[in-house]
Structures are given as C-alpha cells and as structure tokens.
PDB file of N, CA and C in Angstrom:
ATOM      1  N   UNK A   1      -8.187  -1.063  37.373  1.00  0.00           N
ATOM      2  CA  UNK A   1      -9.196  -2.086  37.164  1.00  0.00           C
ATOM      3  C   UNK A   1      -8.726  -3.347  37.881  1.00  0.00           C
ATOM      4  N   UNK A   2      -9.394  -3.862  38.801  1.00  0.00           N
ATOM      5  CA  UNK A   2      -9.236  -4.993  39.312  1.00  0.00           C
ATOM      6  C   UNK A   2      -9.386  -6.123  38.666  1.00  0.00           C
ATOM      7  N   UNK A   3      -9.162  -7.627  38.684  1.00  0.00           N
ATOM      8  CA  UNK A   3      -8.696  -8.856  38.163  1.00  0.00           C
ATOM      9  C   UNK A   3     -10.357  -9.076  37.768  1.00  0.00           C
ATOM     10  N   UNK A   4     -10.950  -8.925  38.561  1.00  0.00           N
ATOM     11  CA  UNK A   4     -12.453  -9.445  38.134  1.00  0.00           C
ATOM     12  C   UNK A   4     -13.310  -8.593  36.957  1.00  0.00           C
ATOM     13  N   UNK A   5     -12.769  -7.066  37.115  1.00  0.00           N
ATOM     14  CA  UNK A   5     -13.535  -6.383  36.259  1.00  0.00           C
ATOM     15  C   UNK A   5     -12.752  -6.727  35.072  1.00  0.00           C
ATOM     16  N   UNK A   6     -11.521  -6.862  34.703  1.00  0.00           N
ATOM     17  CA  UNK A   6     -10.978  -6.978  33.455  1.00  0.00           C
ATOM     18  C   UNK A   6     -11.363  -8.361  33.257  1.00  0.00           C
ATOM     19  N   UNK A   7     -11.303  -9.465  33.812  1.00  0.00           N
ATOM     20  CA  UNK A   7     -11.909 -10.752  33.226  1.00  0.00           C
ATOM     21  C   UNK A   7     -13.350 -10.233  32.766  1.00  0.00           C
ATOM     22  N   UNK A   8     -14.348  -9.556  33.204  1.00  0.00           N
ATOM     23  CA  UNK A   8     -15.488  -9.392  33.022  1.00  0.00           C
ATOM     24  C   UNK A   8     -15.187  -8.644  31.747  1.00  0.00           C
ATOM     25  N   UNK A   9     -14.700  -7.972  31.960  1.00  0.00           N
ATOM     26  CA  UNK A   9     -14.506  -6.466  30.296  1.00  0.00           C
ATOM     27  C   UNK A   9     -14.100  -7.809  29.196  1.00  0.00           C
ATOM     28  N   UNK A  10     -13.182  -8.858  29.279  1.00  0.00           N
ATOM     29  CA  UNK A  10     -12.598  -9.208  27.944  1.00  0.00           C
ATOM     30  C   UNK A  10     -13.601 -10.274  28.285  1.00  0.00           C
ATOM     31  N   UNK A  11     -14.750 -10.896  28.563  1.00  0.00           N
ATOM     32  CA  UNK A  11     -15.456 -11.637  28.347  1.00  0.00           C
ATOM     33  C   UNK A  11     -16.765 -11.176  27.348  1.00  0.00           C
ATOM     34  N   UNK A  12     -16.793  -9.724  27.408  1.00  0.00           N
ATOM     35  CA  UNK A  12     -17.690  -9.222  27.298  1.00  0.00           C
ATOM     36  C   UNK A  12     -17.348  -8.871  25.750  1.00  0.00           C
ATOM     37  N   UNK A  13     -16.016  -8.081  25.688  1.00  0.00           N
ATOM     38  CA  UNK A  13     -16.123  -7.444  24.798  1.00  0.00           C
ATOM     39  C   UNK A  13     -14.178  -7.719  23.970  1.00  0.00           C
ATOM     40  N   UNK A  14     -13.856  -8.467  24.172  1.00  0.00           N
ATOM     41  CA  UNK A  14     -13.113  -9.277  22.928  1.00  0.00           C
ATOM     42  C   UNK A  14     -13.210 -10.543  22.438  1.00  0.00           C
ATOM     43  N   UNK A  15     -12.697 -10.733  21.628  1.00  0.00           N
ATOM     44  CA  UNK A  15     -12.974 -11.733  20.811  1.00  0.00           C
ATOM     45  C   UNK A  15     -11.872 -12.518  21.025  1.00  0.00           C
ATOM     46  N   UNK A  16     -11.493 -13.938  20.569  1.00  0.00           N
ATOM     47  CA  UNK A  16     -10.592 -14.426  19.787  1.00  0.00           C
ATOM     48  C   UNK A  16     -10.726 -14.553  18.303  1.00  0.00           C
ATOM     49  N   UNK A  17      -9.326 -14.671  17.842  1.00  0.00           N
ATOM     50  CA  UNK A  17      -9.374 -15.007  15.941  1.00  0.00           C
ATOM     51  C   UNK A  17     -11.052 -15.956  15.646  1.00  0.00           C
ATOM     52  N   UNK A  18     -10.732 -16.905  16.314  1.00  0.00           N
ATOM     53  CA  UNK A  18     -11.719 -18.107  15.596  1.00  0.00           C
ATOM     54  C   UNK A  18     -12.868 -17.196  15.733  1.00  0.00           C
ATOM     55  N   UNK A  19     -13.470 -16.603  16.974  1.00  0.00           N
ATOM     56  CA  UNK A  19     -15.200 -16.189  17.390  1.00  0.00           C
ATOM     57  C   UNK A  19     -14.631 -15.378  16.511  1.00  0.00           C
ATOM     58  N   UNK A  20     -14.091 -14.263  16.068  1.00  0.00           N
ATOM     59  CA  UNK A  20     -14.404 -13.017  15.164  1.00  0.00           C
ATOM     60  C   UNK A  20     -14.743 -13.665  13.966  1.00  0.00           C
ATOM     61  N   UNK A  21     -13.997 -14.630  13.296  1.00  0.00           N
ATOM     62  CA  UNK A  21     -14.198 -15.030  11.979  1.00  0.00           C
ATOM     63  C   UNK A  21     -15.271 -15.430  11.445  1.00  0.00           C
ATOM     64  N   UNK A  22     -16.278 -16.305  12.805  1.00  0.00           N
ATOM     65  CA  UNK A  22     -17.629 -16.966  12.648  1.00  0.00           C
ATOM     66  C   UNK A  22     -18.307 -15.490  12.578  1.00  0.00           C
ATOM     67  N   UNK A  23     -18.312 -14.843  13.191  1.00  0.00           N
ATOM     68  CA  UNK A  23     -19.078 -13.763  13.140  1.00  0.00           C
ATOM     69  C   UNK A  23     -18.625 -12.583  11.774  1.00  0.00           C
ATOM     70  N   UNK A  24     -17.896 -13.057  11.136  1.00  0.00           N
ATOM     71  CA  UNK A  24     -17.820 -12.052  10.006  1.00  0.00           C
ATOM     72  C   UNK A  24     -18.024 -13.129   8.560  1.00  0.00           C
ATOM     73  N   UNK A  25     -18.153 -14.152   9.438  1.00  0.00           N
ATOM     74  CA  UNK A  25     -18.482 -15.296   8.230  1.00  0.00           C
ATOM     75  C   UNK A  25     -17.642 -15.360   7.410  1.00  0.00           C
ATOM     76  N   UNK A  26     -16.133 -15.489   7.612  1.00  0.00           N
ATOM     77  CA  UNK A  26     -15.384 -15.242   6.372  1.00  0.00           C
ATOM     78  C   UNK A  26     -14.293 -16.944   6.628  1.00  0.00           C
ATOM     79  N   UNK A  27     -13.682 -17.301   5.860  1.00  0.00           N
ATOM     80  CA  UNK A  27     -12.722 -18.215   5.832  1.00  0.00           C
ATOM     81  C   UNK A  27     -11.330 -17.307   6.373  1.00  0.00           C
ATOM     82  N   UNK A  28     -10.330 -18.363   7.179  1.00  0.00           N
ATOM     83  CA  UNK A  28      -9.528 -18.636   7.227  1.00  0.00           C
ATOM     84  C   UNK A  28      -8.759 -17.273   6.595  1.00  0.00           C
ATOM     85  N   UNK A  29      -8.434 -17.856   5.631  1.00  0.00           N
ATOM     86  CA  UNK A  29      -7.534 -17.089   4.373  1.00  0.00           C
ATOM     87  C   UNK A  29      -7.924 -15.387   4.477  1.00  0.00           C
ATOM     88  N   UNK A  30      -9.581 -15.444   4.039  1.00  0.00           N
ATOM     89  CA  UNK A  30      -9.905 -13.979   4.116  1.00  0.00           C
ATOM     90  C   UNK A  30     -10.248 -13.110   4.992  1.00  0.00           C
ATOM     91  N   UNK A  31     -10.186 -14.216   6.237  1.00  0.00           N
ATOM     92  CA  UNK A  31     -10.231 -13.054   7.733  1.00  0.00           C
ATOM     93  C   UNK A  31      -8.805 -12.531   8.134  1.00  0.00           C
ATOM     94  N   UNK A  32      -7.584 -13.388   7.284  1.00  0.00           N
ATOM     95  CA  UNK A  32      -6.438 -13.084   7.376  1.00  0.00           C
ATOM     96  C   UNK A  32      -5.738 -11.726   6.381  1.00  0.00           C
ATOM     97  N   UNK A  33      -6.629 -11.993   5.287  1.00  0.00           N
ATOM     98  CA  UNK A  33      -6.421 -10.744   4.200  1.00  0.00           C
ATOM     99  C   UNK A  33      -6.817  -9.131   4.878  1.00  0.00           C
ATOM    100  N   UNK A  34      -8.047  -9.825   5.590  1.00  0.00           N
ATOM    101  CA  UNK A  34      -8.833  -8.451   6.534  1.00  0.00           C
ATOM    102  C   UNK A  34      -7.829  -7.659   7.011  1.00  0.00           C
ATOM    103  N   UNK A  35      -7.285  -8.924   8.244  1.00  0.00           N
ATOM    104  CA  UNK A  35      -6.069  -8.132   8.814  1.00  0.00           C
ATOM    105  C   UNK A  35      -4.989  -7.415   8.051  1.00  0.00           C
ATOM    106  N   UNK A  36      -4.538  -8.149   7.570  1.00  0.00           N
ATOM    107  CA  UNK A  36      -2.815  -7.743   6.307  1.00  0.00           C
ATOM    108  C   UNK A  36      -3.469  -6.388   6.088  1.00  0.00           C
ATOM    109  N   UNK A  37      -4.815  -6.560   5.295  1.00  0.00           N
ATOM    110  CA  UNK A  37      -5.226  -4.627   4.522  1.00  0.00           C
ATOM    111  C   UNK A  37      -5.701  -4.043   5.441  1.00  0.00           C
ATOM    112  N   UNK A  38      -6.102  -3.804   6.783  1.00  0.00           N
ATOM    113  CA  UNK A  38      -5.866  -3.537   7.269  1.00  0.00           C
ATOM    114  C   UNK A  38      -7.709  -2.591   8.203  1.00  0.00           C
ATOM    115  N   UNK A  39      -8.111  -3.516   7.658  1.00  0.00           N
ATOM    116  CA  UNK A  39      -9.900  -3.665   7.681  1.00  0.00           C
ATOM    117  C   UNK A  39      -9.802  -4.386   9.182  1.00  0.00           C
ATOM    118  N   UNK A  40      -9.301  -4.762   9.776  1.00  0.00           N
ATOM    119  CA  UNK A  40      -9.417  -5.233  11.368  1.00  0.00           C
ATOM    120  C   UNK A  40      -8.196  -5.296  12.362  1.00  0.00           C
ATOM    121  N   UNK A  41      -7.996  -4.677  12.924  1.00  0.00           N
ATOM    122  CA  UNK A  41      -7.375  -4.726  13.957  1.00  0.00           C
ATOM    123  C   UNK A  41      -7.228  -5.024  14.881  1.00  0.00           C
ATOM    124  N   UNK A  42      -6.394  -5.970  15.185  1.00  0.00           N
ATOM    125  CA  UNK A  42      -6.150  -6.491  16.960  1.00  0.00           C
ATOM    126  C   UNK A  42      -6.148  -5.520  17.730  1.00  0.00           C
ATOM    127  N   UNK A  43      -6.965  -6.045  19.109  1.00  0.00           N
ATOM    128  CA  UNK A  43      -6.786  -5.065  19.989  1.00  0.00           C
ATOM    129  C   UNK A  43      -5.720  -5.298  21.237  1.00  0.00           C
ATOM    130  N   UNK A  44      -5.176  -6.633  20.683  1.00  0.00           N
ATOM    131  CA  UNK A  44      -4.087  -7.463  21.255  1.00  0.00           C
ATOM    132  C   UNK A  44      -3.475  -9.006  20.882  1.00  0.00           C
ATOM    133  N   UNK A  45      -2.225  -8.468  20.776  1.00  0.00           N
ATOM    134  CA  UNK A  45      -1.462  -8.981  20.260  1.00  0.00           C
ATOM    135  C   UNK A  45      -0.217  -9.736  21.080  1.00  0.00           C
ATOM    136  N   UNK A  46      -0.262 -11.216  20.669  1.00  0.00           N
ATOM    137  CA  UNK A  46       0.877 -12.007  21.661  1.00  0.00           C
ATOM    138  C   UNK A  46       1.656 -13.077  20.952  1.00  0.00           C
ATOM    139  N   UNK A  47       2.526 -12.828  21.175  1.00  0.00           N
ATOM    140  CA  UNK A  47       3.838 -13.996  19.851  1.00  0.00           C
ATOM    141  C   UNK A  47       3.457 -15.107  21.371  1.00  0.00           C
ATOM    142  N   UNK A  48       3.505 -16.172  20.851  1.00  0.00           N
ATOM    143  CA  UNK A  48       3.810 -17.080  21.591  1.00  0.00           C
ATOM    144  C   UNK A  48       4.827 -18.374  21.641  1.00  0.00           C
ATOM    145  N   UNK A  49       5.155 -18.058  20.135  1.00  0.00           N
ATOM    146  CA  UNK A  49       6.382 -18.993  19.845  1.00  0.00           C
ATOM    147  C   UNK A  49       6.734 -17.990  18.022  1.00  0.00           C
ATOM    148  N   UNK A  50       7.237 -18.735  17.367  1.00  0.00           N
ATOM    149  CA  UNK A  50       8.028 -18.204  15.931  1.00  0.00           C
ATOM    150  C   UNK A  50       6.487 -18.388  15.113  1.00  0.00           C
ATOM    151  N   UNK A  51       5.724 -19.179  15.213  1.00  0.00           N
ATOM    152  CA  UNK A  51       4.597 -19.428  14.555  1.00  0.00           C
ATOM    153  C   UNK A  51       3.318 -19.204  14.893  1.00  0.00           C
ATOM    154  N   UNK A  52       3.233 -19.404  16.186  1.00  0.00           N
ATOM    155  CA  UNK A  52       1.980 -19.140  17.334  1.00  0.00           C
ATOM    156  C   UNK A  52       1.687 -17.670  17.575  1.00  0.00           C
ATOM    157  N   UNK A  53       0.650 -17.176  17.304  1.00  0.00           N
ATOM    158  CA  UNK A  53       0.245 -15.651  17.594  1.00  0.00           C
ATOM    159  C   UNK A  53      -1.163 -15.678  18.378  1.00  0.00           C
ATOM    160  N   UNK A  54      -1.398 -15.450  19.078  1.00  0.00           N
ATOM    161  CA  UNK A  54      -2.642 -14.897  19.800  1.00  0.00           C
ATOM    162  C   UNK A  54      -3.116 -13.648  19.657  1.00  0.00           C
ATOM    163  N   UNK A  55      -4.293 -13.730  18.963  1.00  0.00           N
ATOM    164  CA  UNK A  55      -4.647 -12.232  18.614  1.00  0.00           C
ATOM    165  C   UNK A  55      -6.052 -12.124  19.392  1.00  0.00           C
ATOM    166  N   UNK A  56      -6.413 -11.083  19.884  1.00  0.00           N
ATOM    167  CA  UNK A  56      -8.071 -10.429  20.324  1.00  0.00           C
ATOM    168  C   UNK A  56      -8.432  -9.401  19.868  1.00  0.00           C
ATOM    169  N   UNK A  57      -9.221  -9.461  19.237  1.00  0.00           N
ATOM    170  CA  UNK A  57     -10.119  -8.291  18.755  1.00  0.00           C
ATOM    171  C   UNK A  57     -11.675  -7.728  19.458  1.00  0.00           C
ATOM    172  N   UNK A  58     -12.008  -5.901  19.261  1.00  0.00           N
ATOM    173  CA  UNK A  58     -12.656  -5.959  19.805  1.00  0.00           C
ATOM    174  C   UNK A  58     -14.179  -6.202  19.674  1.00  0.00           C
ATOM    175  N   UNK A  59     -15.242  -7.023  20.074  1.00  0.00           N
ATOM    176  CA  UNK A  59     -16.408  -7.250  19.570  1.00  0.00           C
ATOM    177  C   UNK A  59     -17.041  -6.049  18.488  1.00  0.00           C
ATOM    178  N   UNK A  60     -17.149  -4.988  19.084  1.00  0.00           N
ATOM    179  CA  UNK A  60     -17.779  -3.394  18.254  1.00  0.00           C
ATOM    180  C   UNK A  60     -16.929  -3.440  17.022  1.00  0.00           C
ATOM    181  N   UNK A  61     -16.156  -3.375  17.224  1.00  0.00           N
ATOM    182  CA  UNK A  61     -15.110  -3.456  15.853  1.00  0.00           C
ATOM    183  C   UNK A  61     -15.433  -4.674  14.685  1.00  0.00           C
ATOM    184  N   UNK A  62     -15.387  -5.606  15.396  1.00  0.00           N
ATOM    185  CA  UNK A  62     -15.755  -6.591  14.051  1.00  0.00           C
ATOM    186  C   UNK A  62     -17.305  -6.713  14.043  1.00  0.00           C
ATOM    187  N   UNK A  63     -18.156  -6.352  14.654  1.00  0.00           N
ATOM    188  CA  UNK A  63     -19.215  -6.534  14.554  1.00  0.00           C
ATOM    189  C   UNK A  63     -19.617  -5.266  13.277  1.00  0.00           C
ATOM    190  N   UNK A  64     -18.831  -4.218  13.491  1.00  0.00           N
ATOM    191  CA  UNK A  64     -19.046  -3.146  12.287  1.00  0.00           C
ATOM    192  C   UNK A  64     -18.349  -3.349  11.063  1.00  0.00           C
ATOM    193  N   UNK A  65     -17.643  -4.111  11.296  1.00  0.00           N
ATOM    194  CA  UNK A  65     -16.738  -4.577  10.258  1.00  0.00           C
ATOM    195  C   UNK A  65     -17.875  -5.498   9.186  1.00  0.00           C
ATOM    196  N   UNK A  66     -18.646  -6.478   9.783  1.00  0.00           N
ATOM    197  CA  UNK A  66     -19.202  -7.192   9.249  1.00  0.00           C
ATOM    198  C   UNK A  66     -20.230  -6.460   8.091  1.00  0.00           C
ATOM    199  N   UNK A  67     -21.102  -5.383   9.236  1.00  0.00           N
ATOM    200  CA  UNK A  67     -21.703  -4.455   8.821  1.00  0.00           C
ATOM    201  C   UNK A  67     -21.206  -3.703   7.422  1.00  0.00           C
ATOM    202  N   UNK A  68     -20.251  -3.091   7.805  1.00  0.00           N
ATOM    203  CA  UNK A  68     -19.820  -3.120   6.339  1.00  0.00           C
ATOM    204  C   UNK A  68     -19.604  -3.884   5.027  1.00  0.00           C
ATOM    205  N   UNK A  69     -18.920  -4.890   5.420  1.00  0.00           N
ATOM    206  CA  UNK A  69     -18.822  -6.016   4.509  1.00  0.00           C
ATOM    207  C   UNK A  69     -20.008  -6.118   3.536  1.00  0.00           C
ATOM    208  N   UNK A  70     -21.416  -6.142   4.509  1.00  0.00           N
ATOM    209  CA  UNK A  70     -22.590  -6.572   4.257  1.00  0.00           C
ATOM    210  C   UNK A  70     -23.088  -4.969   2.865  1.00  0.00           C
ATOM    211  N   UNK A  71     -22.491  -4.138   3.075  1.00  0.00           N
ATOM    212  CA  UNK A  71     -22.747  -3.383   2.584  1.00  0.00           C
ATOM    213  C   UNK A  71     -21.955  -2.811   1.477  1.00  0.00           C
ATOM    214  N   UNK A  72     -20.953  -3.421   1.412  1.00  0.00           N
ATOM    215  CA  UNK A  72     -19.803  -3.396  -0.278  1.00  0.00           C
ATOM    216  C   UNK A  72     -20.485  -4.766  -1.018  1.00  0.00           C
ATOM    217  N   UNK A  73     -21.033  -5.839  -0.338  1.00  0.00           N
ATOM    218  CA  UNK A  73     -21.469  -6.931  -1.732  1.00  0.00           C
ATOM    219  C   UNK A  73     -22.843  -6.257  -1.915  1.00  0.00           C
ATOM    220  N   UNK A  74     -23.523  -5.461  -1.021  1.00  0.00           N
ATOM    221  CA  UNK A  74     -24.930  -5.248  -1.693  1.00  0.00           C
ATOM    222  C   UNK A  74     -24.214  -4.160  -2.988  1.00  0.00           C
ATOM    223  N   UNK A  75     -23.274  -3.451  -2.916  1.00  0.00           N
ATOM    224  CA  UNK A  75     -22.838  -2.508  -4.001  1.00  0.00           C
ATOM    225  C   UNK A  75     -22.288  -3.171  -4.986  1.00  0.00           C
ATOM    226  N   UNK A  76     -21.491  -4.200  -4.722  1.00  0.00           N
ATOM    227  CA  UNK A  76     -21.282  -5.049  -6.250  1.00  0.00           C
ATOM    228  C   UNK A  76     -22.063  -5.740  -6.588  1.00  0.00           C
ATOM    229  N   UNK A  77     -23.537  -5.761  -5.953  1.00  0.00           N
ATOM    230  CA  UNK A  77     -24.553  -6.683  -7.095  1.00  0.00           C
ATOM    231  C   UNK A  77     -25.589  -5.533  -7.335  1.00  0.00           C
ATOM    232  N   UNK A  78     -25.249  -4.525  -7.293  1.00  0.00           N
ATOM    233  CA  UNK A  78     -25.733  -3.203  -8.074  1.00  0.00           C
ATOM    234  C   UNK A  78     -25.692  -3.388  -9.809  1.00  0.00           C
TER     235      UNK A  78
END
C-alpha cells in the first residue's frame, strides 16, 4: 500500500480516542472501562511517553459497539 492509499484508508476508517468516544456517547471514564473489559479494541496502539498513549480504533468496530450498547439499555428498561 502506498503513502497515499494508507493516509486515505486511516482517514476513512480509524478513529482517534476522542472521535470514538463522541460517537459512542460515553464519558471519559466509561469509554476507558470499554477498553479495560474489553468491549473495544485498539486497532493501534503507541506509548509515547510513561503517560501518553495514542490509541486508533476501527470506525466498524465502534460504530457496532455503539449499536450494541444501544441494545443492552433497551434490555435493562425491560
């Protein structure tokens, strides 16, 4: 894959932390719980210092993720 098609592929179709979170509508804290249990997965991962992490995730993935979500609170207000 050449430099242009992979800029094009991760424009298209990863995320960063912050855009995934707006799109799963969740806070901080509980887009972080997501990860820990293990409900989302990076599709890349970068230490950038002892504290600094860069994570990307992939759009399909959290976009189904959400999907779901949407579909365990319709079951707890059963």
């Amino acid at each position: 894959m050449d430099r242009k098609a992979f800029i094009e592929y991760g424009n298209k179709h990863l995320l960063t932390t912050t855009a995934a979170r707006h799109i799963t509508e969740q806070t901080t804290k509980a887009f972080q719980q997501s990860v820990k249990s293990g409900h989302l997965t990076p599709a890349f991962e970068f230490r950038d210092s002892e504290r600094h992490v860069i994570r990307l995730y992939f759009r399909d993935e959290v976009e189904a993720y959400k999907a779901h979500m949407k579909d365990w609170q319709a079951a707890r207000k059963k």
